[in-house]
C-alpha atoms as a PDB file:
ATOM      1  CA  UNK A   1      45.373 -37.147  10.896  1.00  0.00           C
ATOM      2  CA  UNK A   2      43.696 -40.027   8.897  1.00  0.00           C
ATOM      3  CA  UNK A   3      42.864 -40.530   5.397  1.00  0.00           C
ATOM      4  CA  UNK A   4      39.228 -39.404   6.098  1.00  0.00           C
ATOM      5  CA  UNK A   5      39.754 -36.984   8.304  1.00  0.00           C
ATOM      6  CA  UNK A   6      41.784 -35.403   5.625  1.00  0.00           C
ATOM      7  CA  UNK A   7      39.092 -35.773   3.402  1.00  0.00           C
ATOM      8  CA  UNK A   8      37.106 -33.679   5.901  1.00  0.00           C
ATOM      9  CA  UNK A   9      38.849 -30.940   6.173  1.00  0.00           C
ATOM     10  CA  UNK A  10      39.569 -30.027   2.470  1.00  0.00           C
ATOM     11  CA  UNK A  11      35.602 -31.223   1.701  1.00  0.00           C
ATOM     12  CA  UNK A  12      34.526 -28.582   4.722  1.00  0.00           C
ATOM     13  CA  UNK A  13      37.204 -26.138   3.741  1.00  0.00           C
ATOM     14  CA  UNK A  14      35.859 -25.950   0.059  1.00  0.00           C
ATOM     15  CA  UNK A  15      32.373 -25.971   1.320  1.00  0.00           C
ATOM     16  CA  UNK A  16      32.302 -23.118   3.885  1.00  0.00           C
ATOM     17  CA  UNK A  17      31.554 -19.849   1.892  1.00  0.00           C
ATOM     18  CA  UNK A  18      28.331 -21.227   0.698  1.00  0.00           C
ATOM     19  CA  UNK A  19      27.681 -23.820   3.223  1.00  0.00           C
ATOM     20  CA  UNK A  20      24.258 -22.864   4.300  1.00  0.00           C
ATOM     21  CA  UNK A  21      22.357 -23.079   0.521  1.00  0.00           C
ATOM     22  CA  UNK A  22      24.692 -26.512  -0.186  1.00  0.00           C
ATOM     23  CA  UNK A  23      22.807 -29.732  -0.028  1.00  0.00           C
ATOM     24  CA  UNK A  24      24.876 -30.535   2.628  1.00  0.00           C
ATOM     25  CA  UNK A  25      23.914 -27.932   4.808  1.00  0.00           C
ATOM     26  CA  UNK A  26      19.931 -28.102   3.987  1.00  0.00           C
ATOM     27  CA  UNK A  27      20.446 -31.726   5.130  1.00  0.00           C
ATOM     28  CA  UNK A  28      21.803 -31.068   8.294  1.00  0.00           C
ATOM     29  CA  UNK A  29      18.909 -28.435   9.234  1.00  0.00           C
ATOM     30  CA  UNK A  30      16.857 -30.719  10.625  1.00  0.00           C
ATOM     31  CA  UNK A  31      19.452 -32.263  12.957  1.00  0.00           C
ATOM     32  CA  UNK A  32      20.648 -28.667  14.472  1.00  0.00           C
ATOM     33  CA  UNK A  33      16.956 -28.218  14.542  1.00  0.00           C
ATOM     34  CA  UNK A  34      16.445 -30.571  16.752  1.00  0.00           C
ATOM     35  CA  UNK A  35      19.262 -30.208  18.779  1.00  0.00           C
ATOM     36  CA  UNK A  36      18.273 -26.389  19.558  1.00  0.00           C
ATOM     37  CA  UNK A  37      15.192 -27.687  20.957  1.00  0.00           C
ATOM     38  CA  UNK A  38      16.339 -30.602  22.787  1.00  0.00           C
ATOM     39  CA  UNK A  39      19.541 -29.146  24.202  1.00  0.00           C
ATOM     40  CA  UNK A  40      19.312 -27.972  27.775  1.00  0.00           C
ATOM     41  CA  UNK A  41      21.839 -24.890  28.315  1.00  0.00           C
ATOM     42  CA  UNK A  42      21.517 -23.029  31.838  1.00  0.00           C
ATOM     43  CA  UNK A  43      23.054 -19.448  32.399  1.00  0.00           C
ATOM     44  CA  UNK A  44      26.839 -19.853  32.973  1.00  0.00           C
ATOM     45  CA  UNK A  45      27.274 -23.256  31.461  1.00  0.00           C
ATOM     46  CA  UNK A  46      30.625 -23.806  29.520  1.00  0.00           C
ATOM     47  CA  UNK A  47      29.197 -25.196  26.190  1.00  0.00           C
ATOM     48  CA  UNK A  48      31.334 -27.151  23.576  1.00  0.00           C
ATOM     49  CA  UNK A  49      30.660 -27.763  19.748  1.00  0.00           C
ATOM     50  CA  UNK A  50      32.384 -30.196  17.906  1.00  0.00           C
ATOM     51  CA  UNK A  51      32.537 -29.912  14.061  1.00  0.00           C
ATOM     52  CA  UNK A  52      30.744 -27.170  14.899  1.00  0.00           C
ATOM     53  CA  UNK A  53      31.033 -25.855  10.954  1.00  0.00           C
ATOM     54  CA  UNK A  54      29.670 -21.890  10.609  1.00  0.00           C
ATOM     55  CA  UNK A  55      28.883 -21.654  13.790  1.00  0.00           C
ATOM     56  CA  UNK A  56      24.711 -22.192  13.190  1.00  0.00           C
ATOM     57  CA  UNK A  57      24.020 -24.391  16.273  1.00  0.00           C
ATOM     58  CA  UNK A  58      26.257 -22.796  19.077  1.00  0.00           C
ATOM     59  CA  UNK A  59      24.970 -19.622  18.236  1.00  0.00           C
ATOM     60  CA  UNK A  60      21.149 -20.295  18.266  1.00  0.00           C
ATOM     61  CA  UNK A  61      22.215 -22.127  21.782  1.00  0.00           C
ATOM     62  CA  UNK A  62      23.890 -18.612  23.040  1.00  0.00           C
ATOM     63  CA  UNK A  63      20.327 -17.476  22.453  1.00  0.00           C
ATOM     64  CA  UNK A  64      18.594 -19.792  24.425  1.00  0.00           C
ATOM     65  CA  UNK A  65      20.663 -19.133  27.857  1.00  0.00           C
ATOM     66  CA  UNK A  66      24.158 -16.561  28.951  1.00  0.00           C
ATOM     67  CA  UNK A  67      26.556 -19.197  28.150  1.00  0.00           C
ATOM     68  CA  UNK A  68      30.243 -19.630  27.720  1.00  0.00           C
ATOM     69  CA  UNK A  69      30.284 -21.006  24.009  1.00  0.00           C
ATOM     70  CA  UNK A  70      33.182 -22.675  22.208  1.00  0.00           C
ATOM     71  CA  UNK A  71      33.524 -24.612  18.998  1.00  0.00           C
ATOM     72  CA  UNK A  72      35.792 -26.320  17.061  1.00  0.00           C
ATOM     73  CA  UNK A  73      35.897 -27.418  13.627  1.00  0.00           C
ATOM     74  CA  UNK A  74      39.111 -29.211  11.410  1.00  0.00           C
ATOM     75  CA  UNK A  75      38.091 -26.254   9.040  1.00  0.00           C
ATOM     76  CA  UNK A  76      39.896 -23.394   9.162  1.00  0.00           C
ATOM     77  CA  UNK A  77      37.283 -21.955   6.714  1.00  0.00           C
ATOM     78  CA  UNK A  78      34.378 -23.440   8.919  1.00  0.00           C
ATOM     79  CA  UNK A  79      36.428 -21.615  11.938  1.00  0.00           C
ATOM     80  CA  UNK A  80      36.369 -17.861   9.997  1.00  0.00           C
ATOM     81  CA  UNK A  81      32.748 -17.841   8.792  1.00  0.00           C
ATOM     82  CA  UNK A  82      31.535 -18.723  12.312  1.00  0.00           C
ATOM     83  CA  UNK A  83      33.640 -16.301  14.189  1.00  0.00           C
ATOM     84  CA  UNK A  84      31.989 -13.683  11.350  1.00  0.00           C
ATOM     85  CA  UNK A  85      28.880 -15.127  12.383  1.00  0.00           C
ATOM     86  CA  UNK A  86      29.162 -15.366  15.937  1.00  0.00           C
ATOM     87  CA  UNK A  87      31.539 -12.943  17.614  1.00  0.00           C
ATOM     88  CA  UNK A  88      30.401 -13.382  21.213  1.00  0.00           C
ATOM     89  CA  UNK A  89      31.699 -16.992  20.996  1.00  0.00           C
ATOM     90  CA  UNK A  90      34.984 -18.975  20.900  1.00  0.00           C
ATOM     91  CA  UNK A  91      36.654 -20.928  18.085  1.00  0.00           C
ATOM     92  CA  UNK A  92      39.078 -22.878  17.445  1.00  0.00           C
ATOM     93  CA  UNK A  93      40.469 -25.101  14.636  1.00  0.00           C
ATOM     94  CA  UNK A  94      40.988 -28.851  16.384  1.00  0.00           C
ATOM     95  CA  UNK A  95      40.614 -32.449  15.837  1.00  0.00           C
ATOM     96  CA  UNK A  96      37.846 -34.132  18.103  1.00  0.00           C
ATOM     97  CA  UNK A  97      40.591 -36.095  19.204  1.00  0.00           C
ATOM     98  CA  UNK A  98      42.064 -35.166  21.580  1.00  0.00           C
ATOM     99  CA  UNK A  99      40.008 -31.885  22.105  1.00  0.00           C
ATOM    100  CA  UNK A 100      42.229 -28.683  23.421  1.00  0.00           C
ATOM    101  CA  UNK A 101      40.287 -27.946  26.765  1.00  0.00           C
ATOM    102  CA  UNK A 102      41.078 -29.102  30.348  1.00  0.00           C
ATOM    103  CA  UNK A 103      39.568 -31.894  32.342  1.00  0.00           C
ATOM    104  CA  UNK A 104      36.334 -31.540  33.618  1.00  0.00           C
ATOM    105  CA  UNK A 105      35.733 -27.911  32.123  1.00  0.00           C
ATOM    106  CA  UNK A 106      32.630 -28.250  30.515  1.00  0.00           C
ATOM    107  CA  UNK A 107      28.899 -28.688  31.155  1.00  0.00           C
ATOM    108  CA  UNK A 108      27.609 -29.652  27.900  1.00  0.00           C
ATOM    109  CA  UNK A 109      29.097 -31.446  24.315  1.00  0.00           C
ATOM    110  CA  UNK A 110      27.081 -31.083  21.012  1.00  0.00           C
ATOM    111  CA  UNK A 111      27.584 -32.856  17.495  1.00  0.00           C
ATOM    112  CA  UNK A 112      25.401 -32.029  14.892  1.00  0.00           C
ATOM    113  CA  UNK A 113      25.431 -34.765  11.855  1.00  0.00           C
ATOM    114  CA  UNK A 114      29.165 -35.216  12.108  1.00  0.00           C
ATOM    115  CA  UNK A 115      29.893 -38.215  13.969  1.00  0.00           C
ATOM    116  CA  UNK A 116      30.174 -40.876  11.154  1.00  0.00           C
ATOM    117  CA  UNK A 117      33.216 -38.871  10.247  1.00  0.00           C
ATOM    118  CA  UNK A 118      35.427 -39.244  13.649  1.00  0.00           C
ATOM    119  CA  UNK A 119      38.101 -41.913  12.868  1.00  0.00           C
ATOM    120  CA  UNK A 120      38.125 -42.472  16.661  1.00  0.00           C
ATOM    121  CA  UNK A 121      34.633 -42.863  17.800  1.00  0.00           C
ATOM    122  CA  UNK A 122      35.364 -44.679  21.308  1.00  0.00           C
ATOM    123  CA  UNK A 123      38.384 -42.079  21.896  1.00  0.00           C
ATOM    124  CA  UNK A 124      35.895 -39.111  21.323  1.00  0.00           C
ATOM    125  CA  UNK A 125      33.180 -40.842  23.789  1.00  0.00           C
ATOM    126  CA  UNK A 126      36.301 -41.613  26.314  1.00  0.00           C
ATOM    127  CA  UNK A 127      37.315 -37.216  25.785  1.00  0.00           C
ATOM    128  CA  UNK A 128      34.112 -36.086  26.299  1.00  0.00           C
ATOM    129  CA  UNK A 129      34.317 -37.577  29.403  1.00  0.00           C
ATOM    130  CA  UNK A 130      37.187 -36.488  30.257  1.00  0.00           C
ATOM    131  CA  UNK A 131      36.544 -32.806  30.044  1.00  0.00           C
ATOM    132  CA  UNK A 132      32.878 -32.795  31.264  1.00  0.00           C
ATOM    133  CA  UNK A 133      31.657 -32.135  34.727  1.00  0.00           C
ATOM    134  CA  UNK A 134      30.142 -34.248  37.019  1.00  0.00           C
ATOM    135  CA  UNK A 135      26.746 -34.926  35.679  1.00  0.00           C
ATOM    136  CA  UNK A 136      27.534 -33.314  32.117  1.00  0.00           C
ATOM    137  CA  UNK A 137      25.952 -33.760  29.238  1.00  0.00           C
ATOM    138  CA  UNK A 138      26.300 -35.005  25.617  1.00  0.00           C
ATOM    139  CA  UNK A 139      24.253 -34.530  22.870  1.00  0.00           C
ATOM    140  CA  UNK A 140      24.264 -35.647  19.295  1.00  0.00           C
ATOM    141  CA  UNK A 141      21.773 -35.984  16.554  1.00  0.00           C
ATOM    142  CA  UNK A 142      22.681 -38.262  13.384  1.00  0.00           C
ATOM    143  CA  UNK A 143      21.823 -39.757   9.790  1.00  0.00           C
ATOM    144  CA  UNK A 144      18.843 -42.351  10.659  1.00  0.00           C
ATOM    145  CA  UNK A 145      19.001 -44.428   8.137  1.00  0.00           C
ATOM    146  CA  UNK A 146      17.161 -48.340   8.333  1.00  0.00           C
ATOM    147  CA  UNK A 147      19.163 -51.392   8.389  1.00  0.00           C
ATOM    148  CA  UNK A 148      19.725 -52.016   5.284  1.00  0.00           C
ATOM    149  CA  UNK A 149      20.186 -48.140   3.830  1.00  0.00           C
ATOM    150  CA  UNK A 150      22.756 -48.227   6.895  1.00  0.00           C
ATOM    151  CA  UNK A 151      24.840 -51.458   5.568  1.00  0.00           C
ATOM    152  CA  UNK A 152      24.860 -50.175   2.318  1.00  0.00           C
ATOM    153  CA  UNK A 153      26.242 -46.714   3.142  1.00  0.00           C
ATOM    154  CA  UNK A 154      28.734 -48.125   5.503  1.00  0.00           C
ATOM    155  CA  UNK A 155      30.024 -51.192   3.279  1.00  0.00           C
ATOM    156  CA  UNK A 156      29.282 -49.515  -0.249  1.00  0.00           C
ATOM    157  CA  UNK A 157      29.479 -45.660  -0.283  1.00  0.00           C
ATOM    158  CA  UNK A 158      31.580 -44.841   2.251  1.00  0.00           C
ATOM    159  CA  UNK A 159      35.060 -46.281   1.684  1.00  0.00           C
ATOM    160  CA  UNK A 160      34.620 -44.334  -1.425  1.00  0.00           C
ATOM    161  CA  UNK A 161      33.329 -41.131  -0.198  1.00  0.00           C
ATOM    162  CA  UNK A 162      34.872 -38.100  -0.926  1.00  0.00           C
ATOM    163  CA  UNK A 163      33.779 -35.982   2.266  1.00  0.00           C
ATOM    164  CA  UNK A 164      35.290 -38.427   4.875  1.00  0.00           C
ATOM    165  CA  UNK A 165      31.966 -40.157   5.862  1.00  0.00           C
ATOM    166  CA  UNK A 166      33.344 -42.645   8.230  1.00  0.00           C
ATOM    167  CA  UNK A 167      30.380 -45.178   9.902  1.00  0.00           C
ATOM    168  CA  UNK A 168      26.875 -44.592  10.546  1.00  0.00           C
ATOM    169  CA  UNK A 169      25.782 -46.215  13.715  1.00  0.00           C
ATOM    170  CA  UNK A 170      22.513 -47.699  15.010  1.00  0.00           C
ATOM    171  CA  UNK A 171      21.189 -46.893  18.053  1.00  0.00           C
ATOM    172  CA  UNK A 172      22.430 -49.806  19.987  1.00  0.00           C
ATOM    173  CA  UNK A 173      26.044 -49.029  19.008  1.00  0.00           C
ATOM    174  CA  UNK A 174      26.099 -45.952  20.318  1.00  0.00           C
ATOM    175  CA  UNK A 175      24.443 -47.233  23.173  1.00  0.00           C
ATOM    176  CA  UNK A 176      27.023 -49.455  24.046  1.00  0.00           C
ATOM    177  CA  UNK A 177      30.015 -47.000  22.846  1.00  0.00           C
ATOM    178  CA  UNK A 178      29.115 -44.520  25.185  1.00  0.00           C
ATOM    179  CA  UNK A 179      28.141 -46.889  27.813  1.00  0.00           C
ATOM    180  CA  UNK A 180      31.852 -48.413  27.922  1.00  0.00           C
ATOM    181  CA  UNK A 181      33.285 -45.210  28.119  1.00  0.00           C
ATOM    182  CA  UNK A 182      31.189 -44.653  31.234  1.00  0.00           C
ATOM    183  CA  UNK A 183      27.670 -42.770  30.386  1.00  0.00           C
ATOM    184  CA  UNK A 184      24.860 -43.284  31.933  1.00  0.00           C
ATOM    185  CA  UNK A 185      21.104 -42.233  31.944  1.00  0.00           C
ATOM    186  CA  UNK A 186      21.584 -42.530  27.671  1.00  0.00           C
ATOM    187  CA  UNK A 187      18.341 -42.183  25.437  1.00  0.00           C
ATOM    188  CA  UNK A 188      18.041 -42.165  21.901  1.00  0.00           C
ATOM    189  CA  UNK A 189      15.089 -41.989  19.706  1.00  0.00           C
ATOM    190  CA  UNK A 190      14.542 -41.169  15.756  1.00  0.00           C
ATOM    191  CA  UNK A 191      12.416 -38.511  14.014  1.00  0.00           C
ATOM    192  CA  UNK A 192      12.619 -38.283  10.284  1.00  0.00           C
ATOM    193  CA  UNK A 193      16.012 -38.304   9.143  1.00  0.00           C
ATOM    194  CA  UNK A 194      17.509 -37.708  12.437  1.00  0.00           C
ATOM    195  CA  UNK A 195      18.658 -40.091  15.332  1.00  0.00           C
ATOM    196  CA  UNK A 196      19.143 -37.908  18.633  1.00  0.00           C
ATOM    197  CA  UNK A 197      21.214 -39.432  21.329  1.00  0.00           C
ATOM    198  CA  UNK A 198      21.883 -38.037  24.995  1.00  0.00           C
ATOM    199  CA  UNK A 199      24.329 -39.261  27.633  1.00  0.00           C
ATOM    200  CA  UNK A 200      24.825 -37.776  31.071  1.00  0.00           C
ATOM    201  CA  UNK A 201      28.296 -38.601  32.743  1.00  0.00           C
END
């Protein structure tokens, strides 16, 4: 485990009891916001969260359709409070690299606002396609922040950040991440805060 992902964990960990009222987690509303309406889940679809925190997002997706729902978060805190929160769903504590389930096993990946904290971006993209199905889907929603802000957070404030904050990427990076690791059909676009991406493999 790396330096920041360390920093992850025991920043999550300390966070979880009152996650929901933190400034962290009125920040990320609007990116599980849009991600519950974007998010395409079909009755009987195996559905994965990664850094999935209290469980907010893959439970309002078990809403939406009968779905097999797992998530996994480096917080063992994050873990408890979302199996309190959402029984009727699986959790595990995990890494997002590599990611405990078997190859091609699921039909959709979500990441809400945690992305700029994997250590291994291009081995995530290359695991998610490794354990999706034929034609499966990824999708993520992310800080938008403009050129500059971006630059700034990435060569200033993150090196010294305290909750692991890794890279925030623009919408051509990700592009051509996932692209290498062998997406296709991939479209992005920004609203507000938040930078949705979607990859089918």
């Amino acid at each position: 485990m790396g330096k920041r992902t360390e920093r992850s964990k025991k920043t999550y960990d300390q966070m979880a009891a009152g996650y929901d009222t933190s400034p962290e987690g009125y920040y990320t509303k609007p990116h599980k916001a849009e991600l519950i309406k974007r998010v395409i889940v079909r009755d009987g679809d195996s559905v994965l969260d990664v850094a999935c925190g209290n469980g907010t997002l893959l439970g309002a997706l078990s809403r939406k359709a009968s779905i097999h729902a797992f998530g996994v978060d480096l917080s063992e805190n994050m873990i408890a409070a979302a199996r309190e929160r959402c029984p009727n769903c699986t959790f595990a504590a995990s890494a997002c690299v590599p990611l405990p389930f078997t190859n091609e096993s699921m039909d959709v990946i979500t990441v809400s606002c945690a992305f700029h904290h994997f250590e291994s971006p291009h081995a995530f993209a290359s695991e998610c396609m490794r354990i999706l199905k034929k034609n499966g889907m990824i999708y993520m929603a992310e800080p938008f922040f403009t050129p500059v802000i971006r630059w700034l957070a990435n060569t200033v404030a993150f090196p010294f950040s305290k909750s692991g904050d890794v890279k925030v990427y623009s919408e051509q990076e990700l592009r051509r991440m996932f692209e290498a690791a062998g997406f296709r059909d991939i479209r992005t676009y920004t609203k507000g805060t938040v930078l949705f991406f979607s990859a089918k493999k």
